[in-house]
C-alpha atoms as a PDB file:
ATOM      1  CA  UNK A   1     -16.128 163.609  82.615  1.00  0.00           C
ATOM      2  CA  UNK A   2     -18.172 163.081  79.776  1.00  0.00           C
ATOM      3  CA  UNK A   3     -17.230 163.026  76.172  1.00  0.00           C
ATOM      4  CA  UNK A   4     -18.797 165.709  75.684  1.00  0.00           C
ATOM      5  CA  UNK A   5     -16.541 167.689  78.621  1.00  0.00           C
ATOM      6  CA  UNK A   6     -13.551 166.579  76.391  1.00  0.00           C
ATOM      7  CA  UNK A   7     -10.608 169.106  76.760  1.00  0.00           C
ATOM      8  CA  UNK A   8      -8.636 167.222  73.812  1.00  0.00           C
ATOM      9  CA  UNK A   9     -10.470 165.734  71.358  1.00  0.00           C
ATOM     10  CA  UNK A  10      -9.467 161.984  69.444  1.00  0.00           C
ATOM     11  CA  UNK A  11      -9.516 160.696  66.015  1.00  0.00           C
ATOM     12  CA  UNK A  12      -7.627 158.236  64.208  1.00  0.00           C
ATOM     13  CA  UNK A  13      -7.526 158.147  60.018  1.00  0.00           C
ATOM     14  CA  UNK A  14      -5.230 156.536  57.909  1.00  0.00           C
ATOM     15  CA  UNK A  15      -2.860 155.375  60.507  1.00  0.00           C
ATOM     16  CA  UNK A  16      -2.847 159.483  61.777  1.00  0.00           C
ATOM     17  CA  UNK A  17      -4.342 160.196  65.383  1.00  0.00           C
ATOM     18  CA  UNK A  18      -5.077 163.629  65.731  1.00  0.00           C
ATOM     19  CA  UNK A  19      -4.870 165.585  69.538  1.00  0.00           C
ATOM     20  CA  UNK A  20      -7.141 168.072  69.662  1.00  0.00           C
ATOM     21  CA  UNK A  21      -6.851 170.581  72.474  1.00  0.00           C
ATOM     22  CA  UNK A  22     -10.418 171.929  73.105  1.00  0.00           C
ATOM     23  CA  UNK A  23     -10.182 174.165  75.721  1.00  0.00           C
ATOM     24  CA  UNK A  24     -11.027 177.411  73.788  1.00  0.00           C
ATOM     25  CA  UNK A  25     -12.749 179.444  77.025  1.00  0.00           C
ATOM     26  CA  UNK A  26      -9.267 179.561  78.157  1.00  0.00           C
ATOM     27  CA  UNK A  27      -7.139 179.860  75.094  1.00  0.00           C
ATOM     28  CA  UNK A  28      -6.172 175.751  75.378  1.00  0.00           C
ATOM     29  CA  UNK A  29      -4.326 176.801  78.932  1.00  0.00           C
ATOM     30  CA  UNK A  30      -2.403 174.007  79.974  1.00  0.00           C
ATOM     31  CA  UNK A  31      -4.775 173.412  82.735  1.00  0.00           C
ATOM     32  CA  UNK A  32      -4.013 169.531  85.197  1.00  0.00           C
ATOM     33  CA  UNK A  33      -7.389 168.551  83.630  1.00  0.00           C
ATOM     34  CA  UNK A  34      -5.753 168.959  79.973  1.00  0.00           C
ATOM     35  CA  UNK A  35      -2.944 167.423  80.348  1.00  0.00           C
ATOM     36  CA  UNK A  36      -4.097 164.583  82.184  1.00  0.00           C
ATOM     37  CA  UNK A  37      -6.195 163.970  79.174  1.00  0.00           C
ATOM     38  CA  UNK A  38      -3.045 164.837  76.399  1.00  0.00           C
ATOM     39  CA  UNK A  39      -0.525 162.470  78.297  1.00  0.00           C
ATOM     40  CA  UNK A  40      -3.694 159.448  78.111  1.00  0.00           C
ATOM     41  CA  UNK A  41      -4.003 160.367  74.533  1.00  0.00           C
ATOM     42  CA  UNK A  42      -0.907 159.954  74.022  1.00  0.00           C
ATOM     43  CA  UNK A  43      -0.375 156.802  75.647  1.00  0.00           C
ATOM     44  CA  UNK A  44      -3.281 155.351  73.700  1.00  0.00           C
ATOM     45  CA  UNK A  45      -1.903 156.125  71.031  1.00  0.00           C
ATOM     46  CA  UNK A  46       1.922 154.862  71.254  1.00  0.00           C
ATOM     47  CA  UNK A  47      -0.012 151.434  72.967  1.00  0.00           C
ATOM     48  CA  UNK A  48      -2.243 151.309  68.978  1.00  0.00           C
ATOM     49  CA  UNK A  49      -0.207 149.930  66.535  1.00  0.00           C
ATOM     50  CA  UNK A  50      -2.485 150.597  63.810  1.00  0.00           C
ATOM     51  CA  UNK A  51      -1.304 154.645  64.890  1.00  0.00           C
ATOM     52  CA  UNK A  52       1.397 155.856  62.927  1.00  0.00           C
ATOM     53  CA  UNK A  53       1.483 159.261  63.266  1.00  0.00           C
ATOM     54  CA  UNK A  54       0.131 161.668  65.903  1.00  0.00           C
ATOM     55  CA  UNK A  55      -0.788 165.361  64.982  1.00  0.00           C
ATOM     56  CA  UNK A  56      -1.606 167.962  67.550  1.00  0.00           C
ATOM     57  CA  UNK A  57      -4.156 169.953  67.026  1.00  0.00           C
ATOM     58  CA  UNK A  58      -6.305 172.528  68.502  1.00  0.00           C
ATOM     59  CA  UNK A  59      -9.566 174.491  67.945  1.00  0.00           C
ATOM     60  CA  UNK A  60     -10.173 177.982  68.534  1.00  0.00           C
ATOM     61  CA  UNK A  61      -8.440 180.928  67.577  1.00  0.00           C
ATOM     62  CA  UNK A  62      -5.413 179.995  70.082  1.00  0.00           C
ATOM     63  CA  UNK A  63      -2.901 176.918  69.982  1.00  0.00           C
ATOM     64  CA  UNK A  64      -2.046 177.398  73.652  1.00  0.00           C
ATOM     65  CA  UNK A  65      -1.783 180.021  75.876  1.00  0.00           C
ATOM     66  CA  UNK A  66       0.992 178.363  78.128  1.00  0.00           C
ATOM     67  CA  UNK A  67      -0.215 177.629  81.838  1.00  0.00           C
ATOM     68  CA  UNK A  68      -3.235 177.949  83.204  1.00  0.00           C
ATOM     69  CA  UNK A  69      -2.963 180.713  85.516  1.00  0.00           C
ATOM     70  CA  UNK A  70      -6.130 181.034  87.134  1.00  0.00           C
ATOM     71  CA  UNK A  71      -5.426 177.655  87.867  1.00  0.00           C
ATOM     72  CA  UNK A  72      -1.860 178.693  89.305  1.00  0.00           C
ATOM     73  CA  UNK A  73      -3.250 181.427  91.118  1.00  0.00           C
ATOM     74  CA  UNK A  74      -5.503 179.095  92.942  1.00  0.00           C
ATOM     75  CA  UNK A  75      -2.566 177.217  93.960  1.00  0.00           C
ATOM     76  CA  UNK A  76      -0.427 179.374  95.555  1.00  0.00           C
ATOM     77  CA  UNK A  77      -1.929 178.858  98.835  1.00  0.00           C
ATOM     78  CA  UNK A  78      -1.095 175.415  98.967  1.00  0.00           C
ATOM     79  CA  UNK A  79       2.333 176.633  98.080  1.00  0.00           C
ATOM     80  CA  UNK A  80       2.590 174.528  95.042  1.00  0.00           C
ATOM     81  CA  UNK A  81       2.044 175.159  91.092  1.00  0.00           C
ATOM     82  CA  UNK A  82       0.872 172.642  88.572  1.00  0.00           C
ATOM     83  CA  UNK A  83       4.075 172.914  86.822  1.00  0.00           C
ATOM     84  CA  UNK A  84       5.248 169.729  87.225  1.00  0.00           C
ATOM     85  CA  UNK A  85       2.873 167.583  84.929  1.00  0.00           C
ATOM     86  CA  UNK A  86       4.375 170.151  82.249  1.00  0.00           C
ATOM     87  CA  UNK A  87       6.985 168.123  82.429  1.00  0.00           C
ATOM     88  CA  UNK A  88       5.317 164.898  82.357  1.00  0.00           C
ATOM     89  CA  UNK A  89       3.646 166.382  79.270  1.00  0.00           C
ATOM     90  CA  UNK A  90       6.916 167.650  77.134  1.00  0.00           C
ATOM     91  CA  UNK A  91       8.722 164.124  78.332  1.00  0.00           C
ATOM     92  CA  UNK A  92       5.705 162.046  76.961  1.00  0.00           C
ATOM     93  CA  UNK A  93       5.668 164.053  73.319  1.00  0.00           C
ATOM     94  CA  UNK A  94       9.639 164.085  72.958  1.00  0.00           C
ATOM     95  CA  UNK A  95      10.201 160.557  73.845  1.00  0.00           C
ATOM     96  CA  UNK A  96       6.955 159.377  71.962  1.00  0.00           C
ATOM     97  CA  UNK A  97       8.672 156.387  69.688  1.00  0.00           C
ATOM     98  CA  UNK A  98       6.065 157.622  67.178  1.00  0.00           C
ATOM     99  CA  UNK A  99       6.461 160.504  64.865  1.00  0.00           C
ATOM    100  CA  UNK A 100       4.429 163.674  66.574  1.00  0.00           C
ATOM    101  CA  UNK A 101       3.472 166.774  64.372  1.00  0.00           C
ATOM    102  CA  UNK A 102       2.154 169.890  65.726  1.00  0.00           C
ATOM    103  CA  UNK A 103      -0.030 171.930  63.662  1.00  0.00           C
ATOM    104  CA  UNK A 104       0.026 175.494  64.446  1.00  0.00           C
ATOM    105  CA  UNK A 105      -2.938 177.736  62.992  1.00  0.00           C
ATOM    106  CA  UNK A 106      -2.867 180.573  66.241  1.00  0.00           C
ATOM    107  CA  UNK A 107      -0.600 182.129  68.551  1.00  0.00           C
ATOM    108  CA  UNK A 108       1.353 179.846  70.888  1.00  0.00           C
ATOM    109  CA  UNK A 109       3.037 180.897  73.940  1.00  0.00           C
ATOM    110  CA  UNK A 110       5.162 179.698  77.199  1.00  0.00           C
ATOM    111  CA  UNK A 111       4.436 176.550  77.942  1.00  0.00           C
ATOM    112  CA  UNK A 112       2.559 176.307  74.299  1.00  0.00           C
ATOM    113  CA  UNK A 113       6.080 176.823  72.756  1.00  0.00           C
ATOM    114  CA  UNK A 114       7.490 174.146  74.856  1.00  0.00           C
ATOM    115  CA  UNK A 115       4.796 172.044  73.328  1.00  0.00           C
ATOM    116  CA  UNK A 116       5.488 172.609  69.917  1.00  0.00           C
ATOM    117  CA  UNK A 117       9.719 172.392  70.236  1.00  0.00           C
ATOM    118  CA  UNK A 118       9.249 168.749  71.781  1.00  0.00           C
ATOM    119  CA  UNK A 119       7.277 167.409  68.319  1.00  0.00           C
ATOM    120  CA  UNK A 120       9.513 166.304  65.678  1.00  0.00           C
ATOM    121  CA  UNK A 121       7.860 168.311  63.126  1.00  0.00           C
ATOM    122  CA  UNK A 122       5.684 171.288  63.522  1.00  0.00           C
ATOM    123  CA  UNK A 123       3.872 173.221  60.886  1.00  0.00           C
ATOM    124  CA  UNK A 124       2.584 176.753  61.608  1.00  0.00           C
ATOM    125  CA  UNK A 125       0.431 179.563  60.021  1.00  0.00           C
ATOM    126  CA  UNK A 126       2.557 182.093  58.932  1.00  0.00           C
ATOM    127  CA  UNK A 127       0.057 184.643  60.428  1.00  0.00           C
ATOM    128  CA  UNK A 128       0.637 182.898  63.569  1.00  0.00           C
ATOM    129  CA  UNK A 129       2.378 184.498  66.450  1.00  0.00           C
ATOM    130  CA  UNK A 130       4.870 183.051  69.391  1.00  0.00           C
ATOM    131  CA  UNK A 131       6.830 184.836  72.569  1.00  0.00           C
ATOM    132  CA  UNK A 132       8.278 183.356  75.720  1.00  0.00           C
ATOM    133  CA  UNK A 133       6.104 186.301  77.803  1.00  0.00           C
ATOM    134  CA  UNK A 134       7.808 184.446  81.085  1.00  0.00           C
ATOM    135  CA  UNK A 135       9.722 187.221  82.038  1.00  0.00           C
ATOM    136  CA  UNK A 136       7.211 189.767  82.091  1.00  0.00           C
ATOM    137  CA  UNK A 137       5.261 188.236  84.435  1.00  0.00           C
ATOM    138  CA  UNK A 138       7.743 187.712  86.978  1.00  0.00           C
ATOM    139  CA  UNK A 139       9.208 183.909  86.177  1.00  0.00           C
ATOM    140  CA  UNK A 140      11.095 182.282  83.909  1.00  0.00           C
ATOM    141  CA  UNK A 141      11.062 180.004  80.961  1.00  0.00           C
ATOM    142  CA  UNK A 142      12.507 176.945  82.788  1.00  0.00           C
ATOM    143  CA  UNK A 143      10.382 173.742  82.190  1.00  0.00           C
ATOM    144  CA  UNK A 144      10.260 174.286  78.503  1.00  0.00           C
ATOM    145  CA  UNK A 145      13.675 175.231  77.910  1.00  0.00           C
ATOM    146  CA  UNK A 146      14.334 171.300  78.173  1.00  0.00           C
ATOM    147  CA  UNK A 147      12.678 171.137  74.367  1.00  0.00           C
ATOM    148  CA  UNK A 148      12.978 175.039  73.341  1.00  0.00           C
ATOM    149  CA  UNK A 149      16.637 175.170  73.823  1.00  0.00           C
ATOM    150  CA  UNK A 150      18.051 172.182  71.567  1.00  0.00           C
ATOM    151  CA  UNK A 151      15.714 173.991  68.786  1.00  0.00           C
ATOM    152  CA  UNK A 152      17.167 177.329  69.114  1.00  0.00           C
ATOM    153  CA  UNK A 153      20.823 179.217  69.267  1.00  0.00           C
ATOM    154  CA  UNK A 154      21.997 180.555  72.447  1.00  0.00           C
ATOM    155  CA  UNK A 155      21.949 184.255  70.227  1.00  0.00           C
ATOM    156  CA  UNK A 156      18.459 183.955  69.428  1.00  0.00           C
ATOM    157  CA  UNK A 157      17.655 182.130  73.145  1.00  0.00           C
ATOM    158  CA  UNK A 158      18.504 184.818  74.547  1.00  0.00           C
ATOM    159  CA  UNK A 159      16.845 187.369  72.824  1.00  0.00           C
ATOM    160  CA  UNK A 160      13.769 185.938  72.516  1.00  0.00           C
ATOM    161  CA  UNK A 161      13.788 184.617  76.658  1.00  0.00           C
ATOM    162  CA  UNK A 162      14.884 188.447  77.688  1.00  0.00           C
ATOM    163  CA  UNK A 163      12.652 190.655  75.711  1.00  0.00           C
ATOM    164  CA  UNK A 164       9.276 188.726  75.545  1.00  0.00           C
ATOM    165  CA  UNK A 165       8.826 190.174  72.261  1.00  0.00           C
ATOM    166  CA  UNK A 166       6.216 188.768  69.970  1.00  0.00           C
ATOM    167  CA  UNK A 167       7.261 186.928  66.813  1.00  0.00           C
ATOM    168  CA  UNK A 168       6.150 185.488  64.072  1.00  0.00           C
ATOM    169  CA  UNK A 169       5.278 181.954  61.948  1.00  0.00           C
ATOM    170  CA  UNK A 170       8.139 182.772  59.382  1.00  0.00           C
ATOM    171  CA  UNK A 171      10.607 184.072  62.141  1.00  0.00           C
ATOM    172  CA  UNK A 172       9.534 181.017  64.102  1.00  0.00           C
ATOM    173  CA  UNK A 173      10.721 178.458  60.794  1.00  0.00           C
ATOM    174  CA  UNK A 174      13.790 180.706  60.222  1.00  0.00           C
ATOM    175  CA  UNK A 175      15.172 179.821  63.660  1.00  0.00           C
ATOM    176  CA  UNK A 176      14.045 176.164  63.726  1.00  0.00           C
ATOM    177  CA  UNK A 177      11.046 176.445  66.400  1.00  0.00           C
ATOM    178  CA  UNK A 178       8.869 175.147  63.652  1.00  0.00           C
ATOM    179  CA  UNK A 179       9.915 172.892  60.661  1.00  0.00           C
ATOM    180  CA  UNK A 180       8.055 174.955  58.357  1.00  0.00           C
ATOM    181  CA  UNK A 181       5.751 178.358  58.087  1.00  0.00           C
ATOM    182  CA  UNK A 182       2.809 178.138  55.659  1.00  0.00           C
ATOM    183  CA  UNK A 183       0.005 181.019  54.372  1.00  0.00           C
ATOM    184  CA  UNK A 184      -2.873 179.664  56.543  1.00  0.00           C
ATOM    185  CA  UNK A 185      -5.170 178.588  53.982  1.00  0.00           C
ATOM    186  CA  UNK A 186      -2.643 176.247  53.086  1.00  0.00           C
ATOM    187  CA  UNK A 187      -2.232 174.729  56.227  1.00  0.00           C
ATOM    188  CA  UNK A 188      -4.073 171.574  56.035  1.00  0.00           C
ATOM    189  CA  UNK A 189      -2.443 170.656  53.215  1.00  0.00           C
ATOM    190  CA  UNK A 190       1.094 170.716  54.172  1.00  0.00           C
ATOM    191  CA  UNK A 191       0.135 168.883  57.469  1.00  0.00           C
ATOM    192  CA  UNK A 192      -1.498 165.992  54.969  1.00  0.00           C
ATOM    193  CA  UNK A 193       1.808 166.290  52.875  1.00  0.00           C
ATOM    194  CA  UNK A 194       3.937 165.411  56.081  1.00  0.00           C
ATOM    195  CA  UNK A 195       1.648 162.774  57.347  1.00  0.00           C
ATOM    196  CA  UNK A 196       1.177 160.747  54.137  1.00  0.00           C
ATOM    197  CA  UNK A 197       5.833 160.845  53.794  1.00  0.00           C
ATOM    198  CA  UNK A 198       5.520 159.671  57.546  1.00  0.00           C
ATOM    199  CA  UNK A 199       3.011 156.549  57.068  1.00  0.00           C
ATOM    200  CA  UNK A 200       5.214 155.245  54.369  1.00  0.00           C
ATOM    201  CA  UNK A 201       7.948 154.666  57.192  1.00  0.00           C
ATOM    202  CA  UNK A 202       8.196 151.856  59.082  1.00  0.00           C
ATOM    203  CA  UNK A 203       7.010 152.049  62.347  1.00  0.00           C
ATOM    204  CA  UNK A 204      10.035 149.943  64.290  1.00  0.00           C
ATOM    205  CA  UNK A 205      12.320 152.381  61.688  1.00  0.00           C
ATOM    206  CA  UNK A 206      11.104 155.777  62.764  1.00  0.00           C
ATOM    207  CA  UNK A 207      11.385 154.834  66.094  1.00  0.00           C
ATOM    208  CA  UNK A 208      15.165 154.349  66.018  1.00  0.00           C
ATOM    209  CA  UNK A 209      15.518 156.645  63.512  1.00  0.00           C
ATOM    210  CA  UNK A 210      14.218 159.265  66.211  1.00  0.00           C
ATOM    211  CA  UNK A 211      16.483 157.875  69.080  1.00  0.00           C
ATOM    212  CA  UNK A 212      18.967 158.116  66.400  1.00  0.00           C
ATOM    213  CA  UNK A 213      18.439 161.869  66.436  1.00  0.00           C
ATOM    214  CA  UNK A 214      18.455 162.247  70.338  1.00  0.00           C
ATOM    215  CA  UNK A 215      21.705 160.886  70.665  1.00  0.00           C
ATOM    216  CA  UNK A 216      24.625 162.418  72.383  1.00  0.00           C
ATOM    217  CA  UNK A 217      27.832 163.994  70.566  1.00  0.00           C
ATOM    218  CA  UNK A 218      30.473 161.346  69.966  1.00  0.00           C
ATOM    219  CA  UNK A 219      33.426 161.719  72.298  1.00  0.00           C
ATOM    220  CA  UNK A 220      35.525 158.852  69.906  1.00  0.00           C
ATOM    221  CA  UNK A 221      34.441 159.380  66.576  1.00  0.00           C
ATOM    222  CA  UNK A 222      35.953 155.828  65.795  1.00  0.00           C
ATOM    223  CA  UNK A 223      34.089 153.830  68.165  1.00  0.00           C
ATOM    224  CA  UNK A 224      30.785 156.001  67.098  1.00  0.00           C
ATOM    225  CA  UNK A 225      30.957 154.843  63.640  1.00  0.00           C
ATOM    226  CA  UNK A 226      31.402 151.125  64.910  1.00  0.00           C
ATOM    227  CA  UNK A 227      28.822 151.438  66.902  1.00  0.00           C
ATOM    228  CA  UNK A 228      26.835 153.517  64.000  1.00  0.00           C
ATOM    229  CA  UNK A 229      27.746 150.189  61.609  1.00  0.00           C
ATOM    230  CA  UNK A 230      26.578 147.742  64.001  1.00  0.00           C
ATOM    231  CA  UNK A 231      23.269 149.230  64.499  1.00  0.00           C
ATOM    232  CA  UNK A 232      22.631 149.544  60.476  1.00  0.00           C
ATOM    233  CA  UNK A 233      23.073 146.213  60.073  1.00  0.00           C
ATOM    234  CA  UNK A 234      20.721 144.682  63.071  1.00  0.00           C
ATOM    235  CA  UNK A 235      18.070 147.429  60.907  1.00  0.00           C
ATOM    236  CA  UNK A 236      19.362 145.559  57.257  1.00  0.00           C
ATOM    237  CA  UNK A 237      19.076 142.343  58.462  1.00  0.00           C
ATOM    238  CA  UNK A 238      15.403 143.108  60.566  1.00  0.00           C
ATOM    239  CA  UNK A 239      12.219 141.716  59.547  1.00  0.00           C
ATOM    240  CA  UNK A 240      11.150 145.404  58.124  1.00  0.00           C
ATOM    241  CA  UNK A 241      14.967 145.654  56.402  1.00  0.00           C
ATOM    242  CA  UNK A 242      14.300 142.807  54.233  1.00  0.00           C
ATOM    243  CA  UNK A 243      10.737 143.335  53.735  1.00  0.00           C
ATOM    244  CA  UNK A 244      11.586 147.035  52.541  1.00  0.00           C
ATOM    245  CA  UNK A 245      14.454 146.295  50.551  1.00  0.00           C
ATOM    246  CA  UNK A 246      12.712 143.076  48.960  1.00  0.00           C
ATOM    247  CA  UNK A 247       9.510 145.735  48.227  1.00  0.00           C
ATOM    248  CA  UNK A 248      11.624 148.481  46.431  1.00  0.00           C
ATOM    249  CA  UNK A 249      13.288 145.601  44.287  1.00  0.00           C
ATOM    250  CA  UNK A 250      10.076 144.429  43.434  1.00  0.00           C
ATOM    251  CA  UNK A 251       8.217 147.905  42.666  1.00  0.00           C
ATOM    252  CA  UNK A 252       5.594 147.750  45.546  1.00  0.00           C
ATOM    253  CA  UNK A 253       4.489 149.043  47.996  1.00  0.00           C
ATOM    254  CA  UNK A 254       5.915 147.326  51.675  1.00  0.00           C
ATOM    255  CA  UNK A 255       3.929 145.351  53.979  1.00  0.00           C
ATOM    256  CA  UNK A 256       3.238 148.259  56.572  1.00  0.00           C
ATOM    257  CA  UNK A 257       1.819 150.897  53.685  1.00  0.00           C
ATOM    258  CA  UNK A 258      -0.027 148.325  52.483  1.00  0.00           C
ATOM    259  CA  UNK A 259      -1.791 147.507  55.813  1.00  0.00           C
ATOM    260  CA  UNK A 260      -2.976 151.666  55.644  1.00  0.00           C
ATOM    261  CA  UNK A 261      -5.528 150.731  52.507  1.00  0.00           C
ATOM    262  CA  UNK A 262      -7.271 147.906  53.495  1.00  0.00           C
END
C-alpha cells in the first residue's frame, strides 16, 4: 500500500503524534486494513521516545462508524467476523504507557465508542453525536464494553446499550464517555490545551501514573497504602523525581520540557 492508500494518516509535532483515520468513503469503518495500520501506528509511536502524546484523529464528517460491515458481511461465509483485532485495537490504546487523546469533531458509534472510552482523555464537538446502535441490528455491544463500561454507570449502561438511542457531545461529557464537550469551532484549541499540560509530564511519570489509575480496588486498605508509600518513594528518589523536584526549586523548566524546544 502506498502512502498515498493511507487509511490513518501520521504526524509528529512537539512531542504530539497525531492518528488520523482516513477512511472517509466508509465513515472511518473499522475495516482489518485500518486497524492493522492504527495498532502499527501505535506501536511506532510507544517504540519513539521523542512521542509524548498521541491524539486520534480523523477526517471527514464521521469519527467512526463502528465495524466495517460490508466487510463483515463478506465474512460470514467463512463463518468468522473481523471482530477480534477490535480487541487487539482497544487493548493496544488502553494499555498504551503513553497518554492517548481522542479528538471527536463527528458522530461516533459501536465500535467507534469503544475507541474513544479506551483513551485517557477524549475531547468532543458538542454538536457531535454517539449511540451503541448494536442492538438494533441484531448483536450486541460486547467487545467494547471492556473500555465503555468502566466509563459509564450500570443506570446509564443500560439505557444507552437497550435503546440505541442517539446522544449527544454534552450528554456524552455528563456521563464520563468523553472528558470534556466543546462548541466545535473551539475544538482545536482545547485539544492543544490538553496536549501542551501533557508534554510537561514526565514520560516514565505518566506511565505509572496511568497504571496507577488501572489498578484494582484494595481488599486491605493497610497494606494498599504501604504498598502506595513504597511506590512514591522509588518515583521521589528516580532520576525524573530529583530532576523535577531540583527544576521547580530552581524556577525552570525540567530536563524532558526542555528537550520539546530545541
Amino acid at each position: 500500500m502506498t502512502s498515498t492508500d493511507a487509511l490513518v494518516r501520521v504526524s509528529t509535532v512537539h512531542g504530539v503524534t497525531t492518528l488520523t483515520l482516513d477512511s472517509p468513503h466508509n465513515r472511518n469503518a473499522l475495516s482489518t486494513p485500518l486497524m492493522t495500520e492504527l495498532l502499527a501506528g501505535l506501536a511506532a509511536a510507544v517504540a519513539d521516545d521523542a512521542v509524548r502524546v498521541i491524539v486520534l484523529d480523523h477526517t471527514g464528517p464521521v469519527f467512526c462508524s463502528g465495524a466495517d460491515l460490508k466487510e463483515t458481511a463478506a465474512a460470514y461465509a467463512s463463518g468468522t467476523v473481523p471482530a477480534g483485532m477490535l480487541g487487539d485495537v482497544l487493548a493496544a490504546v488502553w494499555e498504551c504507557p503513553k497518554p492517548v487523546l481522542a479528538k471527536v469533531a463527528g458522530p461516533a458509534r459501536a465500535g467507534g465508542l469503544g475507541l474513544i472510552a479506551a483513551a485517557d482523555l477524549a475531547v468532543c464537538a458538542a454538536e457531535a453525536t454517539f449511540a451503541f446502535t448494536e442492538v438494533r441490528i441484531g448483536v450486541i455491544p460486547a467487545v467494547i464494553s471492556a473500555t465503555v463500561l468502566p466509563r459509564l454507570s450500570s443506570r446509564t449502561a443500560a439505557e444507552l446499550y437497550l435503546t440505541g438511542d442517539t446522544f449527544d457531545g454534552r450528554r456524552a461529557a455528563e456521563i464520563g464517555l468523553v472528558t470534556t464537550a466543546v462548541p466545535t469551532e473551539e475544538l482545536d484549541a482545547a485539544v492543544r490545551r490538553y496536549c501542551d499540560s501533557l508534554v510537561r509530564g514526565a514520560p516514565a511519570a505518566l506511565a505509572g501514573a496511568k497504571r496507577l489509575l488501572r489498578r484494582p480496588a484494595a481488599v486491605d486498605l493497610r497494606a494498599e497504602l504501604a504498598e502506595l508509600a513504597e511506590l512514591s518513594t522509588g518515583y521521589f528518589l528516580s532520576a525524573d523525581g530529583i530532576e523535577g523536584v531540583t527544576a521547580f526549586r530552581e524556577k525552570r523548566p525540567p530536563r524532558w520540557v526542555a528537550e520539546l524546544d530545541r
